[in-house]
Protein backbone atom coordinates (compact mmCIF):
# COMPACT_ATOMS: atom_id res chain seq x y z
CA UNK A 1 -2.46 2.81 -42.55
CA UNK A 2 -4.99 -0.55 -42.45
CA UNK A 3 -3.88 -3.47 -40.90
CA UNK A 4 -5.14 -6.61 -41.06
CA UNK A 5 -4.78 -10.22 -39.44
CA UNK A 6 -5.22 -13.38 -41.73
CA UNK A 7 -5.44 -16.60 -39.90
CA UNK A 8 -4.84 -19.75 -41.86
CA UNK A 9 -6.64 -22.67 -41.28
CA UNK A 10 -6.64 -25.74 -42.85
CA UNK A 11 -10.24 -25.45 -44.55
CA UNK A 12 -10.24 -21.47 -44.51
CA UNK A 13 -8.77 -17.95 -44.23
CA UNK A 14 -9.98 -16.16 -41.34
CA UNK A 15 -9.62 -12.06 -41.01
CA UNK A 16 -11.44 -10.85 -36.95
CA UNK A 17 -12.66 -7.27 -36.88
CA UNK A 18 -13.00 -5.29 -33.63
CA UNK A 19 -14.62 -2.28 -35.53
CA UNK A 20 -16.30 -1.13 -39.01
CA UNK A 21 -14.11 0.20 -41.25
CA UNK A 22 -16.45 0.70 -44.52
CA UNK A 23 -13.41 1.21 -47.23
CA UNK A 24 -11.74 -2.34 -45.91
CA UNK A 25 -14.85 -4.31 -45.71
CA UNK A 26 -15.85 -3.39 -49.82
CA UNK A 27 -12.17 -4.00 -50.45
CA UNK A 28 -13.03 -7.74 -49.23
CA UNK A 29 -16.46 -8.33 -50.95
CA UNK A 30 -14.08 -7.31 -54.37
CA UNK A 31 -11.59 -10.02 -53.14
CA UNK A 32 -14.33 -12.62 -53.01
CA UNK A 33 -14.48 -12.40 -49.25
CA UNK A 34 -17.41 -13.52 -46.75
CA UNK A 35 -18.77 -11.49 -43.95
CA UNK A 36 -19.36 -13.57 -41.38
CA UNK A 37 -21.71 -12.05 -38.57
CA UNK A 38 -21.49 -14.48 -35.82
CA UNK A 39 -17.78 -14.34 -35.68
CA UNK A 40 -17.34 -10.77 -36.60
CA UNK A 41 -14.70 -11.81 -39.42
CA UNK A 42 -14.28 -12.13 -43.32
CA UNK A 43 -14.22 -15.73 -44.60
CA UNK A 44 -11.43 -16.35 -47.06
CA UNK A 45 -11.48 -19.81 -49.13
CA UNK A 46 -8.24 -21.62 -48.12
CA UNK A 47 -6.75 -20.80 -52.15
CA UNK A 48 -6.99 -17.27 -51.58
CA UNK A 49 -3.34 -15.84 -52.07
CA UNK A 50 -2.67 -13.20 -49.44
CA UNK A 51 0.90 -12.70 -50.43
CA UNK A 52 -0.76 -11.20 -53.87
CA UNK A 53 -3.32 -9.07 -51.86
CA UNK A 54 -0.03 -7.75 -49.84
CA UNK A 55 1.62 -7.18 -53.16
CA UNK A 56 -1.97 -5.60 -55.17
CA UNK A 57 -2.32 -3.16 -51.52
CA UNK A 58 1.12 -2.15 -50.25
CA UNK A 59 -1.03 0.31 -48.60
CA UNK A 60 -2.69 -2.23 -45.65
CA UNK A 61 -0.15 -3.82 -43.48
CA UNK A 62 -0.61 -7.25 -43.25
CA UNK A 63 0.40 -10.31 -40.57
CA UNK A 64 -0.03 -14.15 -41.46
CA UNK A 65 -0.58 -16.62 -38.69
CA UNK A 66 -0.85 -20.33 -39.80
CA UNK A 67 -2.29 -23.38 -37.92
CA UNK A 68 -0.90 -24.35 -34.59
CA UNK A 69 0.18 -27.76 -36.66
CA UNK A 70 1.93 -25.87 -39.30
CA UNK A 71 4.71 -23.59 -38.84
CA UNK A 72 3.94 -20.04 -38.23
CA UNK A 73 5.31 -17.19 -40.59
CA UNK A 74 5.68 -14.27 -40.36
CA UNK A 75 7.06 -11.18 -42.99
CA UNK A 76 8.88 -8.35 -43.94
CA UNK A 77 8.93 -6.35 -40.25
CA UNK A 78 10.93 -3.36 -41.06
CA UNK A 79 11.77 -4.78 -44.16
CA UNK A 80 13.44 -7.53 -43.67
CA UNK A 81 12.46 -11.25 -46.05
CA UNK A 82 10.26 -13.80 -44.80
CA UNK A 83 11.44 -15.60 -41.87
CA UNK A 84 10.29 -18.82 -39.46
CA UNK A 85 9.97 -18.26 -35.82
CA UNK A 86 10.48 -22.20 -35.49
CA UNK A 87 13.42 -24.03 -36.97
CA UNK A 88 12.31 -25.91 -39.92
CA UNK A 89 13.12 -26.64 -43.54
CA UNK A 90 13.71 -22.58 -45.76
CA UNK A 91 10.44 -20.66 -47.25
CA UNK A 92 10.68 -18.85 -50.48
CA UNK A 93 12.71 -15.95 -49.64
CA UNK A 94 11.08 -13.69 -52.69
CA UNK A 95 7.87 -12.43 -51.00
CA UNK A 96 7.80 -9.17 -48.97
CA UNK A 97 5.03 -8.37 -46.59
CA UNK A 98 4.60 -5.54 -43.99
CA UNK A 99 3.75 -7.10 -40.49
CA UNK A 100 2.39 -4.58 -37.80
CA UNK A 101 0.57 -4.48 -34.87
CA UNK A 102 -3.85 -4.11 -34.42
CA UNK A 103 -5.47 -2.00 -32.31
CA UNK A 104 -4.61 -4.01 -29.55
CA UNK A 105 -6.03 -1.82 -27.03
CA UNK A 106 -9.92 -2.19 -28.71
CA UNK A 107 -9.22 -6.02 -28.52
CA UNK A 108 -8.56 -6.27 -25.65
CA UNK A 109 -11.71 -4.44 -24.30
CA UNK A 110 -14.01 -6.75 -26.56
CA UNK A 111 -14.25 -10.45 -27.63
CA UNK A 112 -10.22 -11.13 -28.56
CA UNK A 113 -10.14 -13.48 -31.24
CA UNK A 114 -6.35 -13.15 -31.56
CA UNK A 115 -4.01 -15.39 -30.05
CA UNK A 116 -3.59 -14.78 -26.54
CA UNK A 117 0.03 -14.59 -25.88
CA UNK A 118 0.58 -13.45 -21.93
CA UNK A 119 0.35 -16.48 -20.80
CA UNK A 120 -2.05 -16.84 -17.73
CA UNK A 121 0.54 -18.09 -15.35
CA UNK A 122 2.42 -15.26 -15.80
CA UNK A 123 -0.64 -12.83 -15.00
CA UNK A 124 -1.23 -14.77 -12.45
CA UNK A 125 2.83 -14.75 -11.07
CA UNK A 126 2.66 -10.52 -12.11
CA UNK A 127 -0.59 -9.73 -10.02
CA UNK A 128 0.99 -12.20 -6.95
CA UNK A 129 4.00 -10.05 -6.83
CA UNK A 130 2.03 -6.88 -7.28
CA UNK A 131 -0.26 -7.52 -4.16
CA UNK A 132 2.37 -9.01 -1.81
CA UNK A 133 3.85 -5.13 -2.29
CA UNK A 134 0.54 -3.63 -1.90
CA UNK A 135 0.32 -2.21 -5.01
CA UNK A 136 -2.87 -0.05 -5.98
CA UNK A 137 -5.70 -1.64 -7.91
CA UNK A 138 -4.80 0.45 -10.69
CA UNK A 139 -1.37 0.33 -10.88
CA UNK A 140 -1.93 -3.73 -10.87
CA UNK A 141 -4.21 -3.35 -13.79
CA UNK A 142 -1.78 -0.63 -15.73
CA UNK A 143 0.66 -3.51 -14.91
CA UNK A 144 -1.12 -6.07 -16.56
CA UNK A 145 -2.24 -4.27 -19.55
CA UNK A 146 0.63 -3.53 -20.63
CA UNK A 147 2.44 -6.69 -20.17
CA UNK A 148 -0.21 -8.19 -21.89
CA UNK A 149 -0.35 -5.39 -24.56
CA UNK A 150 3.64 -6.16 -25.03
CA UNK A 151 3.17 -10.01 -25.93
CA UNK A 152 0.54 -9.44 -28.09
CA UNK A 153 1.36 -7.21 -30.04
CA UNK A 154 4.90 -8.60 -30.95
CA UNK A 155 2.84 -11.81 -31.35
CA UNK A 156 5.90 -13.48 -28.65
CA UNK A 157 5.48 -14.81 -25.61
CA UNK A 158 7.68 -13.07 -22.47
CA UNK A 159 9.93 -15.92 -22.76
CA UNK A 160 10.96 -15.02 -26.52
CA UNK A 161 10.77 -11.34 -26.14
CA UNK A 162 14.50 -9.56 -25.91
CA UNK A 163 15.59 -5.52 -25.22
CA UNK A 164 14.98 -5.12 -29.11
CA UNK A 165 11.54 -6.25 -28.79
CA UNK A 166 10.92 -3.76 -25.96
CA UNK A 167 12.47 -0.84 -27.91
CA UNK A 168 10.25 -1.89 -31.24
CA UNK A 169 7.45 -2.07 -29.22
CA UNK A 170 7.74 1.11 -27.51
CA UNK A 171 7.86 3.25 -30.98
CA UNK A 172 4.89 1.16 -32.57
CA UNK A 173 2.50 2.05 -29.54
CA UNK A 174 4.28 5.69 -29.87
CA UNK A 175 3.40 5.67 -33.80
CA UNK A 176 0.26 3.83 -33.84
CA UNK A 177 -0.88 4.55 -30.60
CA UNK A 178 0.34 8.51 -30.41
CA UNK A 179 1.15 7.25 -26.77
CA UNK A 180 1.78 10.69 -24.21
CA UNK A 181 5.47 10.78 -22.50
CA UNK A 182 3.57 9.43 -19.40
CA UNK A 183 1.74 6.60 -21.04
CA UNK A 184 4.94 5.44 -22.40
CA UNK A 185 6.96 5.68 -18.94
CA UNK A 186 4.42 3.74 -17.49
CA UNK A 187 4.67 1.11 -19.97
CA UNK A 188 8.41 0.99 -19.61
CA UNK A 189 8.00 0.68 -15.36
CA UNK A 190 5.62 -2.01 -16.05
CA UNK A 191 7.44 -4.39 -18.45
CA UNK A 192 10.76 -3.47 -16.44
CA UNK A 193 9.00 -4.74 -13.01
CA UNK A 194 7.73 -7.55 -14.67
CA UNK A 195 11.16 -8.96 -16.26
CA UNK A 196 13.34 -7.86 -13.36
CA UNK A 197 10.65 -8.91 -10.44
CA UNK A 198 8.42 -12.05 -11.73
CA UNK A 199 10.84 -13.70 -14.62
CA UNK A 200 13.88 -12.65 -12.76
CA UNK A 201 15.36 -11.49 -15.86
CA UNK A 202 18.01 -9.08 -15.66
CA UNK A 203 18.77 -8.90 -19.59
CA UNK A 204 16.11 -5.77 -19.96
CA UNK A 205 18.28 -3.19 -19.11
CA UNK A 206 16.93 0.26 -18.38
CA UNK A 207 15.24 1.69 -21.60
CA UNK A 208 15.64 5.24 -22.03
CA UNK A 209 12.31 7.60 -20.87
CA UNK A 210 10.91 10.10 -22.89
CA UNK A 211 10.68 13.87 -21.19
CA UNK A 212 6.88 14.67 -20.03
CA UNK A 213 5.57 16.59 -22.42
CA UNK A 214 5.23 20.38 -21.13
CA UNK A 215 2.12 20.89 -21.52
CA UNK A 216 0.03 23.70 -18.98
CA UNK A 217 -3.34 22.68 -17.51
CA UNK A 218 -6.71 23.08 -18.91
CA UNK A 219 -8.27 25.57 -16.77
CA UNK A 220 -12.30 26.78 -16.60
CA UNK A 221 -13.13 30.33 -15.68
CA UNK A 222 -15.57 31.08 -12.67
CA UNK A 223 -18.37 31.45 -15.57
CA UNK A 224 -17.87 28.92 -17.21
CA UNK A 225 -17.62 26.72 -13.87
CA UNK A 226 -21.54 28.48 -12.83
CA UNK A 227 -22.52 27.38 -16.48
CA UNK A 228 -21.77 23.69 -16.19
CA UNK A 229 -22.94 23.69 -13.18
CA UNK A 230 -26.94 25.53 -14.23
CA UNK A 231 -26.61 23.03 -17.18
CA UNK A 232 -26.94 19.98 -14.48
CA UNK A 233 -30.61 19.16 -13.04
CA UNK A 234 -29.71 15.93 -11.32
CA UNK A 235 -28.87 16.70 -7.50
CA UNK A 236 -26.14 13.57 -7.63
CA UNK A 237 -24.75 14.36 -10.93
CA UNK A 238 -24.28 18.42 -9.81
CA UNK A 239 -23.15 17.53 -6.41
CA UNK A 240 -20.58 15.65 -7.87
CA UNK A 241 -19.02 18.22 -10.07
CA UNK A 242 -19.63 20.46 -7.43
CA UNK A 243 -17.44 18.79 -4.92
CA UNK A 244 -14.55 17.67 -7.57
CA UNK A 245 -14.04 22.13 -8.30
CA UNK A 246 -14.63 23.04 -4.84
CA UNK A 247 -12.75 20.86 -3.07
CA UNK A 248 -10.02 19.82 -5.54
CA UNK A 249 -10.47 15.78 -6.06
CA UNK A 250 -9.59 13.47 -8.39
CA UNK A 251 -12.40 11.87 -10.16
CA UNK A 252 -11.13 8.39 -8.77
CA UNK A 253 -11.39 10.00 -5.53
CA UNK A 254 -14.84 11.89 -5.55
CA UNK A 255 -16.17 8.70 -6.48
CA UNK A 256 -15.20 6.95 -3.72
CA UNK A 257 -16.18 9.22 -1.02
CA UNK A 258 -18.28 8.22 1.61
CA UNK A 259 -20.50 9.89 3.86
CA UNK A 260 -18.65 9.43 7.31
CA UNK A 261 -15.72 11.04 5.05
CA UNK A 262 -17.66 14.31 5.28
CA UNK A 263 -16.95 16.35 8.13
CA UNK A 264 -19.71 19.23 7.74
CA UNK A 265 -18.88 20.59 10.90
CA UNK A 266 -15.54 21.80 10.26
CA UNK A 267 -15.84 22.05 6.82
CA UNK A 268 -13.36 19.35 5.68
CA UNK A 269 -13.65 16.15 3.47
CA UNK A 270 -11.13 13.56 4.05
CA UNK A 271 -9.67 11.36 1.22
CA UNK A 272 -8.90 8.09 2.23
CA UNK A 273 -5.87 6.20 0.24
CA UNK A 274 -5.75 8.62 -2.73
CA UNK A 275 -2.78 8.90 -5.37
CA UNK A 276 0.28 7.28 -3.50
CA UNK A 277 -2.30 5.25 -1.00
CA UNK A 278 -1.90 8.24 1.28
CA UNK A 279 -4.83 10.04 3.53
CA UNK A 280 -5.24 13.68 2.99
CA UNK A 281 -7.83 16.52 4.24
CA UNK A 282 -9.30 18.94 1.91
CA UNK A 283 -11.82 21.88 2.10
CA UNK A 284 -15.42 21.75 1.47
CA UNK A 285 -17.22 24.78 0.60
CA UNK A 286 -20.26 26.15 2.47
CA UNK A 287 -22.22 25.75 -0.34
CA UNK A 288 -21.01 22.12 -0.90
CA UNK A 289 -21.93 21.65 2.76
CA UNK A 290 -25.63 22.92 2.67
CA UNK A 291 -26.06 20.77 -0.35
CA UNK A 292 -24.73 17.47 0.60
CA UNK A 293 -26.93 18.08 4.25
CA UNK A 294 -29.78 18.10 1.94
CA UNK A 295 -28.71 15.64 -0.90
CA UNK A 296 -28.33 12.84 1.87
CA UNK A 297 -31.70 13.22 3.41
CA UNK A 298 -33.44 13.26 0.67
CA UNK A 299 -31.33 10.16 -0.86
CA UNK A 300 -31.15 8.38 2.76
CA UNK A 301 -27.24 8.19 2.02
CA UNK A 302 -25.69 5.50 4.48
CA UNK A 303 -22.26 4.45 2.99
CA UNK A 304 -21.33 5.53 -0.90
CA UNK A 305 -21.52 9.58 -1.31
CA UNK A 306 -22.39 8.43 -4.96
CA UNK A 307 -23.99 5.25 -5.32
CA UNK A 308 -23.61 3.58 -8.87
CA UNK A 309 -26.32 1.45 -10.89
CA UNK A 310 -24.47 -2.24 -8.60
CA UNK A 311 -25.95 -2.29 -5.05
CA UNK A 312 -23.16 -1.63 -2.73
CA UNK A 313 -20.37 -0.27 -5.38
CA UNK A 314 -20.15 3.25 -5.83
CA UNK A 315 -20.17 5.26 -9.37
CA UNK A 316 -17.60 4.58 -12.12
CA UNK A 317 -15.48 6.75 -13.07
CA UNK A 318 -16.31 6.38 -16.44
CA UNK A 319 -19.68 7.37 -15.44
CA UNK A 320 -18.67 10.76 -13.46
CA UNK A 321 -16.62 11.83 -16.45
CA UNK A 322 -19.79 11.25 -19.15
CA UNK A 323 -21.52 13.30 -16.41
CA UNK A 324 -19.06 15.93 -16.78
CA UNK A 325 -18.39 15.59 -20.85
CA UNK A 326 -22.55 15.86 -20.66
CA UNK A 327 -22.67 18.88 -18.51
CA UNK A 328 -19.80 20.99 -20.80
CA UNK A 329 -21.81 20.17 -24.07
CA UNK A 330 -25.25 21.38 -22.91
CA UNK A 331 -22.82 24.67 -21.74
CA UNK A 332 -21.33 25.05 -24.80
CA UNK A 333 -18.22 25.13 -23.88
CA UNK A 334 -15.73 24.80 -26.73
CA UNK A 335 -12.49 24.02 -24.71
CA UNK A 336 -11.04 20.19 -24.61
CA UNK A 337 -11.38 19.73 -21.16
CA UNK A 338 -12.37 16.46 -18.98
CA UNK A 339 -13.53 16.25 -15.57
CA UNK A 340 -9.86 16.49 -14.61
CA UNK A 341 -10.33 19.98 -15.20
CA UNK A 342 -12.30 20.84 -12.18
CA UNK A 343 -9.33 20.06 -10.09
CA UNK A 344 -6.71 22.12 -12.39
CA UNK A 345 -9.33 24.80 -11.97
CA UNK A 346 -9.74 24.71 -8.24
CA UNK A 347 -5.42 25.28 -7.75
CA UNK A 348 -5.48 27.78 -10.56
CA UNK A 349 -8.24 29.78 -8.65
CA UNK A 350 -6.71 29.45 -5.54
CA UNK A 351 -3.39 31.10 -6.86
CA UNK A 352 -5.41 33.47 -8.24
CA UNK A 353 -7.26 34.26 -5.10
CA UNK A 354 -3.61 34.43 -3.20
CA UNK A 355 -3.68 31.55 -1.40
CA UNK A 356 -0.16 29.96 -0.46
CA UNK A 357 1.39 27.42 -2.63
CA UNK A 358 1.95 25.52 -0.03
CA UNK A 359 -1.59 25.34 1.26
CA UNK A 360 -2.59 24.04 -2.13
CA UNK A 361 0.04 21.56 -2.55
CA UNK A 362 -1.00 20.05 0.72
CA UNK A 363 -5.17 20.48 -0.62
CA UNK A 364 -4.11 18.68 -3.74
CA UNK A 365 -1.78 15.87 -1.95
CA UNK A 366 1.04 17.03 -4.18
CA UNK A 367 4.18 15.23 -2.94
CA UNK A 368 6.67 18.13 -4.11
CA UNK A 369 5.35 21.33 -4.30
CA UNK A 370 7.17 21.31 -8.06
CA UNK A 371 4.39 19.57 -9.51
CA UNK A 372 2.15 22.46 -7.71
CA UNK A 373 3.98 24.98 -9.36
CA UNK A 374 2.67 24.14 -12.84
CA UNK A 375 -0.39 26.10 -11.48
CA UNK A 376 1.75 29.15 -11.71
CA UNK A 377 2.13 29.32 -15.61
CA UNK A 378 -1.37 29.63 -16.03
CA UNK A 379 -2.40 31.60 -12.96
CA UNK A 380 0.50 34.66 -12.49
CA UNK A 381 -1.05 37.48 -10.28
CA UNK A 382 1.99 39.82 -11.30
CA UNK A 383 0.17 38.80 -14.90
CA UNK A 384 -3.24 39.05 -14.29
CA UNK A 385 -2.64 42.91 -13.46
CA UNK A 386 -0.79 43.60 -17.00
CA UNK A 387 -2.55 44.70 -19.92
CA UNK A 388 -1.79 44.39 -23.70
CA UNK A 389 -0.18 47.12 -25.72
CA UNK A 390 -3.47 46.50 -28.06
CA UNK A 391 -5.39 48.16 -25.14
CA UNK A 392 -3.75 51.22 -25.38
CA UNK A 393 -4.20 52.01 -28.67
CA UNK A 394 -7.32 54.37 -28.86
């Protein structure tokens, strides 16, 4: 289902886009609308009547926003009549209008032409309280997304928002968003740490968490591992798949290695202030080893393993994981995987092998060997040795 902002102005209608939609955009040109490049929006003369485009297209789910000098309205969410969220004289109560929430997620990541709603002493008051508990960069930024993400998409500032907000907002992003279990838990820890810790608000009680889904690891075989790795020519780019199988990293992590993290003498790579801000040791392969000898000379490596394109910064991760999505396509592989993979693949192998679950729980920096045993639905030995009734029939 569409939806679509109109902003009204005093000498015009206003309607931002964030992306192309072809169907919408023809829809507009029909309703006498004006593409306006610059802005990336549809011009509207001020007459146009939106309520009878809502009415015509019960199909697109529409939001009005007036001018900050006239009192903003807003319609029909979940069905209910018109309403003011200021106190002023009655509206006609006979129009109905779906209000629903953009792609807030793409807006926020380009230009954002809607109206900002977190405001920035709050950010500012969030990301305080967040450092003085040494939080990680990225839970500060999950933190602030989502926040941020909350007010704008219920259009309220934090002030206005109440538990029903929270709750509404939870099963829009859920709908709309197809948010995962975890996405949605970590939304609910950040708004709740936000209320209870910055605003000192203790109305937002605890809001009920969704199960993690049950889903079992994508895992690679040992052929299809050798494939992706023939398929890269660059010595960085195949080093750095390379180490994130063999040794069992996190993308955020093999991007961040160093060189005096690289202990080729004993065979061991040490992560510094991984998942949980804790230090861990790892394995690194012989092959690994001969390899990065030979990838730092040539390279005249001095800090970052894996330098990125900004002199002294080290590769995105956004950039190691098109490295990897790169690699899998010119291998053919058909299975949804992502660069995450490589590490599922290393513990799966290692069960496989026989190695202790305990040895790989402490190799993955697993804080409960519970979340190691996952590995064991997908890698069984008692299983591996079994074979189907089908192969028995002659």
């Amino acid at each position: 289902m569409e939806v679509v902002y109109f902003f009204r102005e005093s000498s015009e209608i206003r309607i931002p886009f964030f992306f192309y939609d072809e169907p919408l955009f023809h829809l507009f040109i029909k309703q006498g609308g004006m593409w306006d490049k610059k802005g990336n929006q549809f011009i509207f003369q001020r007459g146009f009547d939106v309520k009878q485009f809502a009415r015509n297209f019960p199909g697109i789910i529409v939001w009005v926003e007036e001018n900050a000098a006239t009192p903003i309205r807003v319609s029909g969410f979940r069905e209910r009549p018109w309403e003011q969220r200021v106190d002023t004289c009655p509206v006609n109560q006979g129009s109905k209008m779906n209000i629903a929430v953009p792609d807030i997620a793409a807006a926020l990541s380009k230009p954002c032409y809607l109206p900002e709603k977190f405001p920035e002493h709050w950010q500012v008051k969030l990301e305080e309280v967040l450092r003085s508990r040494k939080y990680s960069p990225q839970t500060r930024r999950s933190y602030q997304y989502y926040n941020r993400l909350l007010c704008n998409t219920l259009q309220k500032s934090p002030n206005e928002i109440c538990q029903e907000d929270i709750t509404c907002f939870l099963a829009l992003v859920e709908k709309d968003k197809e948010y995962s279990a975890s996405s949605i838990n970590l939304a609910i820890s950040a708004i709740k740490f936000f209320f209870r810790e910055v605003m000192k608000d203790n109305s937002i009680y605890e809001q009920y968490r969704p199960r993690h889904d049950g889903r079992l690891p994508k895992v690679l075989s040992q052929d299809e591992i050798g494939k992706i790795l023939a398929m890269e020519n660059n010595p960085k780019h195949r080093l750095l798949l390379m180490l994130a199988y063999s040794s069992g990293l996190r993308v955020s992590e093999v991007v961040a290695l160093k060189r005096e993290d690289i202990d080729l003498s004993r065979k061991v790579i040490y992560v510094r202030l991984g998942k949980g801000r804790k230090d861990r040791c790892t394995i690194l392969s012989e092959k690994a080893s001969c390899v990065i000898a030979e990838y730092c000379a040539c390279n005249n490596i001095e800090t970052w393993l894996f330098p990125g394109q900004i002199a002294g910064r080290p590769l995105t991760i956004r950039s190691a994981q098109h490295i990897f999505d790169k690699a899998v396509r010119r291998a053919k592989i058909a299975k949804a995987v992502s660069i995450h993979s490589l590490r599922h693949t290393f513990a799966t192998h290692l069960l496989e092998s026989g190695t202790d679950i305990r040895y790989i729980q402490e190799l993955l920096g697993h804080s409960s060997v519970r979340t190691t045993e996952r590995y064991t639905h997908v890698a069984r030995r008692s299983i591996l040795s079994i074979k189907s009734p089908l192969d028995s029939i002659s």
